[in-house]
N, C-alpha and C. Protein backbone atom coordinates (compact mmCIF):
# COMPACT_ATOMS: atom_id res chain seq x y z
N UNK A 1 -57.25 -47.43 9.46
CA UNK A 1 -57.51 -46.15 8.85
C UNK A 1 -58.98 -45.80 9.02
N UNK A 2 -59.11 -44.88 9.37
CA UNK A 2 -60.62 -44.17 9.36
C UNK A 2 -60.75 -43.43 8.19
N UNK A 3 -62.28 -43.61 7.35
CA UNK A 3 -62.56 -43.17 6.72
C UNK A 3 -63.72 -42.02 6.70
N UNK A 4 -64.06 -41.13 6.21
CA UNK A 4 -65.06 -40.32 6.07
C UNK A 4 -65.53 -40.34 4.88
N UNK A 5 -66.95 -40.11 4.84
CA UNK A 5 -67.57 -39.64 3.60
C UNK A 5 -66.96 -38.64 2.67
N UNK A 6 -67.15 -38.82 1.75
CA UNK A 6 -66.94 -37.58 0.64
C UNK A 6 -67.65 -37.25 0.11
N UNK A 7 -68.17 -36.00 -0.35
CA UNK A 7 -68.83 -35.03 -0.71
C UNK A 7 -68.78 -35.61 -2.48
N UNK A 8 -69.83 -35.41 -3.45
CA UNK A 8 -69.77 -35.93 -4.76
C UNK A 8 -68.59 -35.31 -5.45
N UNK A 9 -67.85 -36.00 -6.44
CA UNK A 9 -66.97 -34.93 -7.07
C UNK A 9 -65.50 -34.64 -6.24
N UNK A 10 -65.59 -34.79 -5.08
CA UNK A 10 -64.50 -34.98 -4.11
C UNK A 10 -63.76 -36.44 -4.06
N UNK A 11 -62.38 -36.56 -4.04
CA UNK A 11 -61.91 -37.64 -3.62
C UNK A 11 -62.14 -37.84 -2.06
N UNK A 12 -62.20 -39.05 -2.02
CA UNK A 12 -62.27 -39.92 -0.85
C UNK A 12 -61.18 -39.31 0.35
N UNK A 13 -61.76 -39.01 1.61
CA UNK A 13 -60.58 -38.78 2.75
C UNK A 13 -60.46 -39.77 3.79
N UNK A 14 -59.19 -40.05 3.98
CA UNK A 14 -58.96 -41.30 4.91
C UNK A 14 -58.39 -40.17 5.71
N UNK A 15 -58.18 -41.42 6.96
CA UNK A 15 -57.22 -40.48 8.14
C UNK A 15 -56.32 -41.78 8.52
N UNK A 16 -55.24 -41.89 8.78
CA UNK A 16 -54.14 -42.57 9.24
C UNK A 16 -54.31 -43.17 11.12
N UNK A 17 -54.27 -44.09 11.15
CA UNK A 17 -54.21 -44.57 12.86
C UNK A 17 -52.85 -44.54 13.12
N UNK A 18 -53.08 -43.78 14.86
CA UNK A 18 -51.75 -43.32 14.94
C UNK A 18 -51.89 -44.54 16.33
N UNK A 19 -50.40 -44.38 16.76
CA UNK A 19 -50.05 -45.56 18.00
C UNK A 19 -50.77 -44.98 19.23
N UNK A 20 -51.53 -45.86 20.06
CA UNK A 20 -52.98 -45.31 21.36
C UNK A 20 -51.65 -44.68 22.17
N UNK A 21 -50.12 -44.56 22.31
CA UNK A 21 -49.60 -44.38 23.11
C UNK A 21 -48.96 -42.48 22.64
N UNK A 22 -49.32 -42.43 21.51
CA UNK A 22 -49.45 -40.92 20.93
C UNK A 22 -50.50 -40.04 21.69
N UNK A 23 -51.48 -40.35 21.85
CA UNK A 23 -52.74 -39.56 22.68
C UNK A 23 -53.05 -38.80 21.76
N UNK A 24 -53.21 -39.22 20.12
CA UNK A 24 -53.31 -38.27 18.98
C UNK A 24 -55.60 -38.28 19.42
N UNK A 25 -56.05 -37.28 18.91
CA UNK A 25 -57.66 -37.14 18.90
C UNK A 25 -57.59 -37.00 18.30
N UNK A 26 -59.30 -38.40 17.76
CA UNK A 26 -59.21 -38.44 16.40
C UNK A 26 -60.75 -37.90 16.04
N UNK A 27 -60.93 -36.28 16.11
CA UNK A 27 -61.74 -36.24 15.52
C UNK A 27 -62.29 -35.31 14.30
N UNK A 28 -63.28 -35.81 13.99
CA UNK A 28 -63.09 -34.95 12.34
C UNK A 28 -63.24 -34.01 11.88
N UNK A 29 -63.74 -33.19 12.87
CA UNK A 29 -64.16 -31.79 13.02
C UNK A 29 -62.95 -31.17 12.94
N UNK A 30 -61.68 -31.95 13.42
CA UNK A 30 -60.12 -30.93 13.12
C UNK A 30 -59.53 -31.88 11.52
N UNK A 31 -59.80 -32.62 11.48
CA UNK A 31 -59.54 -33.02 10.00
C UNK A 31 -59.26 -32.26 8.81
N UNK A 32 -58.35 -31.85 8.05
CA UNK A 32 -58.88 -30.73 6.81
C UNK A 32 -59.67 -31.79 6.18
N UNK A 33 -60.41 -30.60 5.37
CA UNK A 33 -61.46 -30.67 4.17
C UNK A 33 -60.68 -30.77 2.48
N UNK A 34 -61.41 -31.28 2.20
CA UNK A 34 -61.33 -31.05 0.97
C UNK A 34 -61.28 -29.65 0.12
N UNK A 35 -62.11 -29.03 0.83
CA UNK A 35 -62.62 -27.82 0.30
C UNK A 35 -61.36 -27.04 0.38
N UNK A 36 -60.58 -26.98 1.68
CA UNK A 36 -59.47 -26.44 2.36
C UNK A 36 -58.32 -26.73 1.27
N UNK A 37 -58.11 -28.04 1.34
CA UNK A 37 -56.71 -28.68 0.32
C UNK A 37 -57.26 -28.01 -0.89
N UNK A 38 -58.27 -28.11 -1.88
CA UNK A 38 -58.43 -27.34 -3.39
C UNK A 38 -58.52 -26.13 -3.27
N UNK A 39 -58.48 -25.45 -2.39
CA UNK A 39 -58.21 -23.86 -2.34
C UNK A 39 -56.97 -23.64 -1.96
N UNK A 40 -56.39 -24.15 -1.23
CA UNK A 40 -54.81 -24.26 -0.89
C UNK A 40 -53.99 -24.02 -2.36
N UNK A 41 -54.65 -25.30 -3.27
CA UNK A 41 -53.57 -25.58 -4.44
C UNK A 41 -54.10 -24.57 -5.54
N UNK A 42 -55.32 -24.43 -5.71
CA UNK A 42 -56.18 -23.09 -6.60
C UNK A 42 -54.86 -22.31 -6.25
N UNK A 43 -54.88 -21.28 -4.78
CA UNK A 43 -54.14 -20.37 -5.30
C UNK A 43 -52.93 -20.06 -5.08
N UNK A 44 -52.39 -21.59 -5.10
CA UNK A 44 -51.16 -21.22 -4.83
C UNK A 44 -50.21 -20.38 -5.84
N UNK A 45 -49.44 -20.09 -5.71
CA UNK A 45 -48.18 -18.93 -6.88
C UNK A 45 -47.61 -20.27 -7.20
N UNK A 46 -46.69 -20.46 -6.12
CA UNK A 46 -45.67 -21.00 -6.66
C UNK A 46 -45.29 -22.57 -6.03
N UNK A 47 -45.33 -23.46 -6.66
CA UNK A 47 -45.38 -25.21 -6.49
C UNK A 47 -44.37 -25.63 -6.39
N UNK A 48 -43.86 -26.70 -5.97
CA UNK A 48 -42.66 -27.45 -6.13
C UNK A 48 -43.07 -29.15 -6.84
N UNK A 49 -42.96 -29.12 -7.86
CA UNK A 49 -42.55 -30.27 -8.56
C UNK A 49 -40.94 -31.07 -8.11
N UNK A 50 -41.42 -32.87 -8.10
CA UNK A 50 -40.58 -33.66 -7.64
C UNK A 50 -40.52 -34.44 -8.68
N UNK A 51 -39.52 -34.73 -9.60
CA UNK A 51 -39.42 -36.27 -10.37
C UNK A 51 -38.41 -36.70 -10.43
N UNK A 52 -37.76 -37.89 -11.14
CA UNK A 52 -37.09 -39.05 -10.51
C UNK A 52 -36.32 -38.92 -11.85
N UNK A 53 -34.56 -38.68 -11.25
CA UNK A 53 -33.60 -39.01 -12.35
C UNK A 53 -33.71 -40.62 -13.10
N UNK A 54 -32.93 -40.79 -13.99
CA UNK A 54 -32.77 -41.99 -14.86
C UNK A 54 -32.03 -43.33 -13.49
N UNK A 55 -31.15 -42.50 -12.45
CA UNK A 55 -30.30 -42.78 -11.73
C UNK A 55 -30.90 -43.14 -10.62
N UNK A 56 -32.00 -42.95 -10.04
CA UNK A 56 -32.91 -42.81 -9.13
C UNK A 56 -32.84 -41.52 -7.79
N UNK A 57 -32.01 -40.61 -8.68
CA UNK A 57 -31.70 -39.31 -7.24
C UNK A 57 -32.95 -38.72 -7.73
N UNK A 58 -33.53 -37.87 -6.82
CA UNK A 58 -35.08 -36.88 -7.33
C UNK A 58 -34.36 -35.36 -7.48
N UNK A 59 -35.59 -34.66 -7.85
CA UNK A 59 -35.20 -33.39 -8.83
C UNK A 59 -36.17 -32.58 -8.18
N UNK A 60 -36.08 -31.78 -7.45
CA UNK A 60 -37.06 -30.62 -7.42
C UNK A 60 -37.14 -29.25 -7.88
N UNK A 61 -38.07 -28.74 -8.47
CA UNK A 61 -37.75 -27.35 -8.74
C UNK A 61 -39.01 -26.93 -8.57
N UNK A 62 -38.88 -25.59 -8.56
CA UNK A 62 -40.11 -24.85 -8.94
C UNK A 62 -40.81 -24.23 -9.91
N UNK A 63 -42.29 -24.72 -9.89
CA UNK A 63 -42.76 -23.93 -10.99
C UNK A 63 -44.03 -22.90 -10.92
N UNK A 64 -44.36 -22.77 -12.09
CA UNK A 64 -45.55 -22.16 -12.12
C UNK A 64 -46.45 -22.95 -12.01
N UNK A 65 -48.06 -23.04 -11.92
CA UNK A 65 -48.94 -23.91 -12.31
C UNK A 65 -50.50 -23.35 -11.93
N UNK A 66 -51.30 -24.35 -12.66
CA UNK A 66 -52.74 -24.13 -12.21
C UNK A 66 -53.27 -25.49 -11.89
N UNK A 67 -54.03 -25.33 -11.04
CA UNK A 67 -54.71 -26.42 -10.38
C UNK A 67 -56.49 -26.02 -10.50
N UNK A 68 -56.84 -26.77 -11.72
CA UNK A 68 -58.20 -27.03 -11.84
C UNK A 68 -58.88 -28.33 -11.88
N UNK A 69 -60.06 -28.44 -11.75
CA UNK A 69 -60.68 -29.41 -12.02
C UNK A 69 -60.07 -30.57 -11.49
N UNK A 70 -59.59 -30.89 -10.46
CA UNK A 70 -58.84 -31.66 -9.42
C UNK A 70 -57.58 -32.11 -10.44
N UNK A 71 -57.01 -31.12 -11.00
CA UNK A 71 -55.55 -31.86 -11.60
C UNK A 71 -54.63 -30.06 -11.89
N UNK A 72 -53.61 -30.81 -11.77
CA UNK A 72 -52.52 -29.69 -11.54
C UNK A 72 -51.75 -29.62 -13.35
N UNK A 73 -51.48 -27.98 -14.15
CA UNK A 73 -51.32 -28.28 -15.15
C UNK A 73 -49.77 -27.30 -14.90
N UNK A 74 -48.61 -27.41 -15.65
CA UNK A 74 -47.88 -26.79 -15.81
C UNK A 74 -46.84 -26.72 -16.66
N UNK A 75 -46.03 -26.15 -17.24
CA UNK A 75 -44.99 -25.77 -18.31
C UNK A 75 -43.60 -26.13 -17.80
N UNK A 76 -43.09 -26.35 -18.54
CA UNK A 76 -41.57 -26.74 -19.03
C UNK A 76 -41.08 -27.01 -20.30
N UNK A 77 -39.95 -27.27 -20.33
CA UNK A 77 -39.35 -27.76 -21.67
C UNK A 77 -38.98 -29.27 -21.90
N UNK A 78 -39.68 -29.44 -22.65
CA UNK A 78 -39.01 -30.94 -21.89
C UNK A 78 -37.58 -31.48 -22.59
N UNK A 79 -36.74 -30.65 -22.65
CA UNK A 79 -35.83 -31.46 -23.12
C UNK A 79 -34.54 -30.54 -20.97
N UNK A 80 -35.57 -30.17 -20.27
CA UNK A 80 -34.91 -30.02 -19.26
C UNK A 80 -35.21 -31.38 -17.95
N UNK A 81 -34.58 -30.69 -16.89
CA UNK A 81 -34.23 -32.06 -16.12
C UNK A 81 -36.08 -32.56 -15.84
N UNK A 82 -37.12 -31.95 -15.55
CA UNK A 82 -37.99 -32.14 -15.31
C UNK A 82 -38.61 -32.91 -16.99
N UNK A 83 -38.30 -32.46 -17.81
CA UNK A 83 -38.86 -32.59 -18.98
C UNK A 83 -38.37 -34.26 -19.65
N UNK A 84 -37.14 -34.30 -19.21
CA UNK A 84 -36.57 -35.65 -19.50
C UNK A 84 -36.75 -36.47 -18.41
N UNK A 85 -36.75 -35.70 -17.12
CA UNK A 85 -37.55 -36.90 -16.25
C UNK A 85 -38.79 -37.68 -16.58
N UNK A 86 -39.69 -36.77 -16.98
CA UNK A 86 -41.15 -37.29 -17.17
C UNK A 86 -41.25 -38.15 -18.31
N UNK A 87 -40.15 -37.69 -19.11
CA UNK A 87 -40.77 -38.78 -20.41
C UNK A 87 -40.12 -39.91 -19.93
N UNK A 88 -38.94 -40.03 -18.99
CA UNK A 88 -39.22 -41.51 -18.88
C UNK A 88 -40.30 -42.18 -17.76
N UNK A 89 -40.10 -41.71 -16.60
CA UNK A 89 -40.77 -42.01 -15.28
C UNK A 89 -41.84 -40.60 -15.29
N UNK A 90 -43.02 -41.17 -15.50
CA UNK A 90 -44.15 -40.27 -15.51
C UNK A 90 -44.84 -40.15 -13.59
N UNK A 91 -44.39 -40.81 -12.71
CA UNK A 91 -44.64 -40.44 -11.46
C UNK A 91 -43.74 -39.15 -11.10
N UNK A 92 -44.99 -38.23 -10.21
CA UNK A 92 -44.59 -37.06 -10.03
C UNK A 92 -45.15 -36.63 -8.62
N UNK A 93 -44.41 -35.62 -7.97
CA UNK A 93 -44.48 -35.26 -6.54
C UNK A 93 -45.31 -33.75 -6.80
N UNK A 94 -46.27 -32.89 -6.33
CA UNK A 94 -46.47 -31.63 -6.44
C UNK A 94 -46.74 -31.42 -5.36
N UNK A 95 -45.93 -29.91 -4.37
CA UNK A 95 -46.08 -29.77 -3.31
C UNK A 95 -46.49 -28.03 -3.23
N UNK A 96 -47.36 -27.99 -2.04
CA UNK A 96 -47.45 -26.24 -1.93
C UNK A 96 -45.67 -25.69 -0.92
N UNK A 97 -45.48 -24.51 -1.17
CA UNK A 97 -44.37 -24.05 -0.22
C UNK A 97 -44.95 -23.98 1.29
N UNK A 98 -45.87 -23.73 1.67
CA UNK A 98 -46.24 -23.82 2.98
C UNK A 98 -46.18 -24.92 3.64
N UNK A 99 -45.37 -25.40 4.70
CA UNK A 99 -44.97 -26.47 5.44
C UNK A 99 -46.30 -26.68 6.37
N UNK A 100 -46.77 -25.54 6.87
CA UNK A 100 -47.25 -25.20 8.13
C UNK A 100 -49.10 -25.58 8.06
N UNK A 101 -49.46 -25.36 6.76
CA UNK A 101 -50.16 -25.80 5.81
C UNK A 101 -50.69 -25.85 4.39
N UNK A 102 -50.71 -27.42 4.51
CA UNK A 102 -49.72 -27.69 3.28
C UNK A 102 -50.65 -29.00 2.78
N UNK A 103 -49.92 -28.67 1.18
CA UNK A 103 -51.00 -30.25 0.37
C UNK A 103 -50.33 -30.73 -0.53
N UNK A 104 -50.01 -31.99 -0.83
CA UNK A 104 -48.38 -32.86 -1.14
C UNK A 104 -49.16 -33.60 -2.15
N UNK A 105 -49.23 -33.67 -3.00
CA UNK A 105 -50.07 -34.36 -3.96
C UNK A 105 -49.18 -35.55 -5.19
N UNK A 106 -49.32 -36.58 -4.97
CA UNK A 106 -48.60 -37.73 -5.67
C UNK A 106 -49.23 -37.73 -6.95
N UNK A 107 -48.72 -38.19 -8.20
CA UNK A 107 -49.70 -38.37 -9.52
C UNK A 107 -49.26 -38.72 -10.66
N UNK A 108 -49.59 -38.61 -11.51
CA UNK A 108 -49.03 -39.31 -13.00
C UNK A 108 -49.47 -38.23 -14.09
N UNK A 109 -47.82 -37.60 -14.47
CA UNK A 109 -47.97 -36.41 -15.64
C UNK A 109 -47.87 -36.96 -16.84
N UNK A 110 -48.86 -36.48 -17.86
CA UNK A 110 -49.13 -36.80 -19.46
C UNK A 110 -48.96 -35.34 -19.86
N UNK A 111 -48.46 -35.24 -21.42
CA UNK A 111 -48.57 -34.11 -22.07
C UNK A 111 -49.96 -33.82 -22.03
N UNK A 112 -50.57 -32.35 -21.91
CA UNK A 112 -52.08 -32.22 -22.13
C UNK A 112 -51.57 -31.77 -24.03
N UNK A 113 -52.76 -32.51 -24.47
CA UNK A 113 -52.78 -31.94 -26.27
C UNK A 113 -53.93 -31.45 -26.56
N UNK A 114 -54.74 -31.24 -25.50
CA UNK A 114 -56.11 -30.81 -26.15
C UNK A 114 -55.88 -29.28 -26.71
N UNK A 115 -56.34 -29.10 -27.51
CA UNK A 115 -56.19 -27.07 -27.85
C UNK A 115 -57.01 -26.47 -26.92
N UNK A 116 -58.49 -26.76 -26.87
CA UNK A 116 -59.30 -26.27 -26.06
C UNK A 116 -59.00 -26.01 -24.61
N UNK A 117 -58.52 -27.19 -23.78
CA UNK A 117 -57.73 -27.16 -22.51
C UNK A 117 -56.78 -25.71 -22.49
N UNK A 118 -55.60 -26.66 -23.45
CA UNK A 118 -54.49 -25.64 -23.34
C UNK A 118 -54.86 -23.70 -23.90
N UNK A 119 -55.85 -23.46 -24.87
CA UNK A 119 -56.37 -22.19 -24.38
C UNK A 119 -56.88 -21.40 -23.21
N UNK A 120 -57.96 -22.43 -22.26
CA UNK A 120 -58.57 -22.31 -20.72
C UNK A 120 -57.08 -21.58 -20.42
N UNK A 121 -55.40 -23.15 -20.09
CA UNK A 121 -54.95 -22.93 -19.51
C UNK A 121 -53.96 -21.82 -19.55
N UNK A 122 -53.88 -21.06 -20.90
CA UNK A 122 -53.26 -20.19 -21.29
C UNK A 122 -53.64 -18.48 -20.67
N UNK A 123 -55.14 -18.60 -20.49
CA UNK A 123 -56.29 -17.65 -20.31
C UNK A 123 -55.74 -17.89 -18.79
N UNK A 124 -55.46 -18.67 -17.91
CA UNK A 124 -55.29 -18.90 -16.74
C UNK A 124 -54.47 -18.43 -16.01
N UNK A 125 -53.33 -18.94 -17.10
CA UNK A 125 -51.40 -18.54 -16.95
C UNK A 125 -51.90 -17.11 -16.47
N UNK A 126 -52.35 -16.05 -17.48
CA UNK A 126 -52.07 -14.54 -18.11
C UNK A 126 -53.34 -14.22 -17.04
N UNK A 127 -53.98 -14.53 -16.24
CA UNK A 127 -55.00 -13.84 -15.58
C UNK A 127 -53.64 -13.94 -13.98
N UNK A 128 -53.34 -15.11 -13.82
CA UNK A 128 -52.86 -15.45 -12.42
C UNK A 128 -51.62 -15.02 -12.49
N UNK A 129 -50.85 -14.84 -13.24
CA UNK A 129 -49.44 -14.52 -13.25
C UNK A 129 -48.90 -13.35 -14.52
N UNK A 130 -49.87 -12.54 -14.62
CA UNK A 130 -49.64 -11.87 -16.06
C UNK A 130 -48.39 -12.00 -17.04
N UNK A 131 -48.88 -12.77 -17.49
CA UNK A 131 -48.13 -14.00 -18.37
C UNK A 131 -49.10 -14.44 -19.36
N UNK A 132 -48.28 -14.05 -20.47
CA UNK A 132 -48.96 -15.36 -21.48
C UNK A 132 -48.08 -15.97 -22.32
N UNK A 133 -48.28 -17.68 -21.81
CA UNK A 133 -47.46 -18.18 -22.36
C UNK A 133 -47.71 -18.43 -24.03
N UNK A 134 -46.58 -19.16 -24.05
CA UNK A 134 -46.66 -19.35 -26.16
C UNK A 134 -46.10 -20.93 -25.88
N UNK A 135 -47.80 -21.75 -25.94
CA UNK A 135 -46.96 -23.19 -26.81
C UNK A 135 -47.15 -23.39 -27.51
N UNK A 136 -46.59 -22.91 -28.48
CA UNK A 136 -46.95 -23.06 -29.85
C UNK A 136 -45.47 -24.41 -30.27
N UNK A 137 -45.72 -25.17 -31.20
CA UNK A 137 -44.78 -26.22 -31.79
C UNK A 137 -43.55 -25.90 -31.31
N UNK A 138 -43.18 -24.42 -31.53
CA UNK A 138 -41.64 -24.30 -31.84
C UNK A 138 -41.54 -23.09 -30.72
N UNK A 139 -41.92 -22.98 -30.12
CA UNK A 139 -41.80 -22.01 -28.46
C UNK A 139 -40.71 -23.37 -27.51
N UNK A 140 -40.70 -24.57 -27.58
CA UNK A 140 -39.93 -25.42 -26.81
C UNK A 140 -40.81 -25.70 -25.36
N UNK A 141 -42.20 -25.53 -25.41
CA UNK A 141 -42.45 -25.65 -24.16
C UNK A 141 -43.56 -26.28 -24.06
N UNK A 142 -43.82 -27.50 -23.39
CA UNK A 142 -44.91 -28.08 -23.49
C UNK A 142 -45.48 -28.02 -21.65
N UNK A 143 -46.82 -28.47 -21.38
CA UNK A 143 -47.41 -28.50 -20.73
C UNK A 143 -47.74 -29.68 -20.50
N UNK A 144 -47.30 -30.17 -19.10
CA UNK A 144 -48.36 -31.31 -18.21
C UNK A 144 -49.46 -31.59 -17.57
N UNK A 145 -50.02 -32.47 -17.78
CA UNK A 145 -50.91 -32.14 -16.53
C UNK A 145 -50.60 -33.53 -15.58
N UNK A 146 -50.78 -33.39 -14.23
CA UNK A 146 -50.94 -34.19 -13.48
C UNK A 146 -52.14 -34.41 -13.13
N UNK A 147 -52.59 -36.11 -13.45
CA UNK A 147 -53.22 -36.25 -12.41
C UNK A 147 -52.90 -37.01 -10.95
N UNK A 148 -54.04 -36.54 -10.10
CA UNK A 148 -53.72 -36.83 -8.71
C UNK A 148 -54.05 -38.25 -8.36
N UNK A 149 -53.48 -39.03 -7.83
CA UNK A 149 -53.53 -40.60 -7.41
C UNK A 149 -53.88 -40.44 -5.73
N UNK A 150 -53.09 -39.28 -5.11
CA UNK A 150 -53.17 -39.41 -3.71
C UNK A 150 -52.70 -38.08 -3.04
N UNK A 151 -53.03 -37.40 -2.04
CA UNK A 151 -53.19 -36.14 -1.68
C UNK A 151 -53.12 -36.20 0.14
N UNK A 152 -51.85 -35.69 0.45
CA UNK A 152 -51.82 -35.49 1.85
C UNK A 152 -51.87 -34.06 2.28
N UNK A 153 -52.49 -33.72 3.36
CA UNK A 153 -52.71 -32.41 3.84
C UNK A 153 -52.73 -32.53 5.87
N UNK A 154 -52.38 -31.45 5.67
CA UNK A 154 -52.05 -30.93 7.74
C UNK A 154 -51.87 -29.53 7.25
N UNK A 155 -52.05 -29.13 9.19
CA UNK A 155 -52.29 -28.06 9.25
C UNK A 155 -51.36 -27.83 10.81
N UNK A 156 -50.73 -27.06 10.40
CA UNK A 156 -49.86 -26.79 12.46
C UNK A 156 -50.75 -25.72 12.77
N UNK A 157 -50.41 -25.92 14.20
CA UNK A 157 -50.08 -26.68 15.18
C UNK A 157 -50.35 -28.22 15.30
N UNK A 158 -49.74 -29.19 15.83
CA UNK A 158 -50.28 -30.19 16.07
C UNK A 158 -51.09 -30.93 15.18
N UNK A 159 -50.03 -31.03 13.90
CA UNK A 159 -50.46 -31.01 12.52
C UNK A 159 -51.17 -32.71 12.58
N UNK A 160 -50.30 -34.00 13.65
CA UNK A 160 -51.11 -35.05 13.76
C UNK A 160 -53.16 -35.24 14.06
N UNK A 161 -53.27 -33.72 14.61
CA UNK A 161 -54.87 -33.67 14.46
C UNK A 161 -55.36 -33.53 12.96
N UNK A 162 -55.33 -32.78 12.33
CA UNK A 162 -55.57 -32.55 11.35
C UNK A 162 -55.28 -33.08 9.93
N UNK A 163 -54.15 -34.08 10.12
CA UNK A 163 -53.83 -35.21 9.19
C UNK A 163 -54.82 -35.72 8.13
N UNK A 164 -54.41 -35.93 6.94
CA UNK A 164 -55.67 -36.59 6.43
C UNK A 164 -54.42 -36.95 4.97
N UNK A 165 -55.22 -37.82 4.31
CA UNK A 165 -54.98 -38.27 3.05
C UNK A 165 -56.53 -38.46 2.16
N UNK A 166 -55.80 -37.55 0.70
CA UNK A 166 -57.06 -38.09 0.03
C UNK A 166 -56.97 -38.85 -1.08
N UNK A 167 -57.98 -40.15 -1.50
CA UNK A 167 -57.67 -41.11 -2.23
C UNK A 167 -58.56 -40.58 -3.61
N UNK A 168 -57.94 -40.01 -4.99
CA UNK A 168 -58.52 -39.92 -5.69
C UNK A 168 -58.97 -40.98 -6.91
C-alpha cells in the first residue's frame, strides 16, 4: 500500500497496490483528495445507509443526512429496520448515490444526545432540506451519528487511477 501525507485534521490516505500485470499508474496527482471526498458527502441530498439484520442479510435504505465535522449524522426511528439494526450491530455502511464518483464510508453509529449538537443539526436539516425536524422524546425519532473508521473514494473513468482509501 502506498501511503501519502495528510493534511492536519484530515484522515490518513492510503492507495491500494494493484497486480504490475494491470498497468494501473500510480500516481498521486490522479488520486482523490480529501478535500474532494468531504465535499462529495457535505453536499450530498440523498445517502444510502447499510446495516446488518439479526440474521446476517443487510438492509439498505435511504436517507437524509448531514455530514460535518468528518462524521455523518442522521434520523430514523429506531424501532424501524435501520433503528433495530443499530441497536444491536452498531457497524454501518454510508454511501453517496453517485457510482461514477463516489465515497463509501464504513463506521460505528451511536445515538448523538448532546442538545447543543442536535440543535446545529436541526438548524442544518431546515437550511439543506427545508425541513425541520422534531426530536423531541415523543416525536419517535432519534438521530445517529456515525463515525467514520474507513472511507473509500474513485472517480470514472478508469476509476483504478484514482482509487484511494482513507484511514480515519
Amino acid at each position: 500500500m502506498t501511503r501519502a501525507k495528510s493534511a492536519p485534521g484530515h484522515p490518513r490516505r492510503v492507495r491500494p497496490e494493484f497486480p504490475a500485470e494491470w498497468h494501473v499508474p500510480n500516481d498521486p496527482r490522479n488520486w482523490i483528495t480529501w478535500d474532494h471526498a468531504d465535499g462529495k458527502l457535505e453536499k450530498e441530498e440523498v445517502y444510502w445507509v447499510s446495516t446488518t439484520r439479526p440474521d446476517g442479510r443487510p438492509h439498505a435504505a435511504p436517507v437524509w443526512g448531514i455530514w460535518t465535522d468528518c462524521a455523518f449524522y442522521f434520523e430514523t426511528d429506531p424501532q424501524s429496520v435501520k433503528g433495530v439494526n443499530l441497536a444491536r450491530n452498531p457497524n454501518v455502511v454510508v454511501h453517496l448515490q453517485d457510482g461514477n464518483d463516489t465515497v463509501i464510508v464504513h463506521g460505528r453509529a451511536s445515538v448523538e444526545r448532546s442538545a447543543s449538537r442536535l440543535k446545529a443539526l436541526q438548524g442544518s436539516y431546515t437550511k439543506k432540506y427545508e425541513y425541520t425536524p422534531d426530536w423531541s422524546g415523543g416525536s419517535g425519532q432519534v438521530v445517529y451519528r456515525v463515525a467514520p473508521r474507513v472511507a473509500h473514494a474513485w472517480k470514472n473513468p478508469r476509476m483504478h487511477r484514482s482509487l484511494v482509501k482513507f484511514l480515519f
